[in-house]
Protein backbone atom coordinates (compact mmCIF):
# COMPACT_ATOMS: atom_id res chain seq x y z
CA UNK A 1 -6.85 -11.50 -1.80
CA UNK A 2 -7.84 -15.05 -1.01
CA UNK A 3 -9.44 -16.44 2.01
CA UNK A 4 -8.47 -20.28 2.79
CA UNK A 5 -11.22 -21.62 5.48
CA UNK A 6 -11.15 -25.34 5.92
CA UNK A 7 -12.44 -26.71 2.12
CA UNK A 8 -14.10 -22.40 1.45
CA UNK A 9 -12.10 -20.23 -0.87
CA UNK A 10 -13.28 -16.58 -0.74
CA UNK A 11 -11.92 -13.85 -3.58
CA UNK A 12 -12.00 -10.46 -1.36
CA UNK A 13 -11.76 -6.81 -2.33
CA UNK A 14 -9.80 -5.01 -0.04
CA UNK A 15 -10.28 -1.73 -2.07
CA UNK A 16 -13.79 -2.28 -2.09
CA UNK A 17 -13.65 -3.66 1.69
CA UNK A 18 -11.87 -0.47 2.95
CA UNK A 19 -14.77 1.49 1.34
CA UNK A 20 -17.50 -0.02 3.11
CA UNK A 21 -18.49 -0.59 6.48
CA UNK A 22 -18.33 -4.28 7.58
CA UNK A 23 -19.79 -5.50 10.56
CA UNK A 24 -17.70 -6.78 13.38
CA UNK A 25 -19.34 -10.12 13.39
CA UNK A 26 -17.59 -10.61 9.50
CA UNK A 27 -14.48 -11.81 10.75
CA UNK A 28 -13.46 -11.30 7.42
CA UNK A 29 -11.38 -7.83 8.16
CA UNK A 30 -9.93 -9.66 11.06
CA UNK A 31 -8.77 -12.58 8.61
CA UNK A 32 -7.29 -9.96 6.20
CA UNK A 33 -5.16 -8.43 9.13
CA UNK A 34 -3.96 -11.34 10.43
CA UNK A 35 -2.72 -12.46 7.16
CA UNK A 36 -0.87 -9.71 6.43
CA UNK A 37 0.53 -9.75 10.12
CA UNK A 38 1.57 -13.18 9.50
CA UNK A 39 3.17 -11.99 5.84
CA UNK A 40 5.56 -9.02 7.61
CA UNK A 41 6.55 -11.48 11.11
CA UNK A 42 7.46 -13.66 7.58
CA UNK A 43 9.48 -11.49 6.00
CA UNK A 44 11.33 -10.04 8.99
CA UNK A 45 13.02 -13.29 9.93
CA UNK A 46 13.72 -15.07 6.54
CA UNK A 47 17.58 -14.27 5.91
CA UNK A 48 18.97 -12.95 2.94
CA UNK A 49 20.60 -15.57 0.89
């Protein structure tokens, strides 16, 4: 997965993210969530064509 932030791209491993534990404070997890949050409320109201 990639992480836009202003002119920062970050490469993340979810697999390996899952695996570990990452410190609240790493918003990172929070970013990852909210991305994919954003991805389903997508999907849900686009219309078949």
């Amino acid at each position: 997965m990639l992480v836009v932030e202003n002119n920062s791209v970050y490469e993340i491993d979810e697999e390996c993210l899952k695996r570990r534990s990452v410190p609240e404070e790493c918003e990172v997890y929070k970013k990852i969530v909210r991305e994919r949050e954003v991805a389903k409320n997508k999907e849900k109201t686009e219309k078949p064509k």
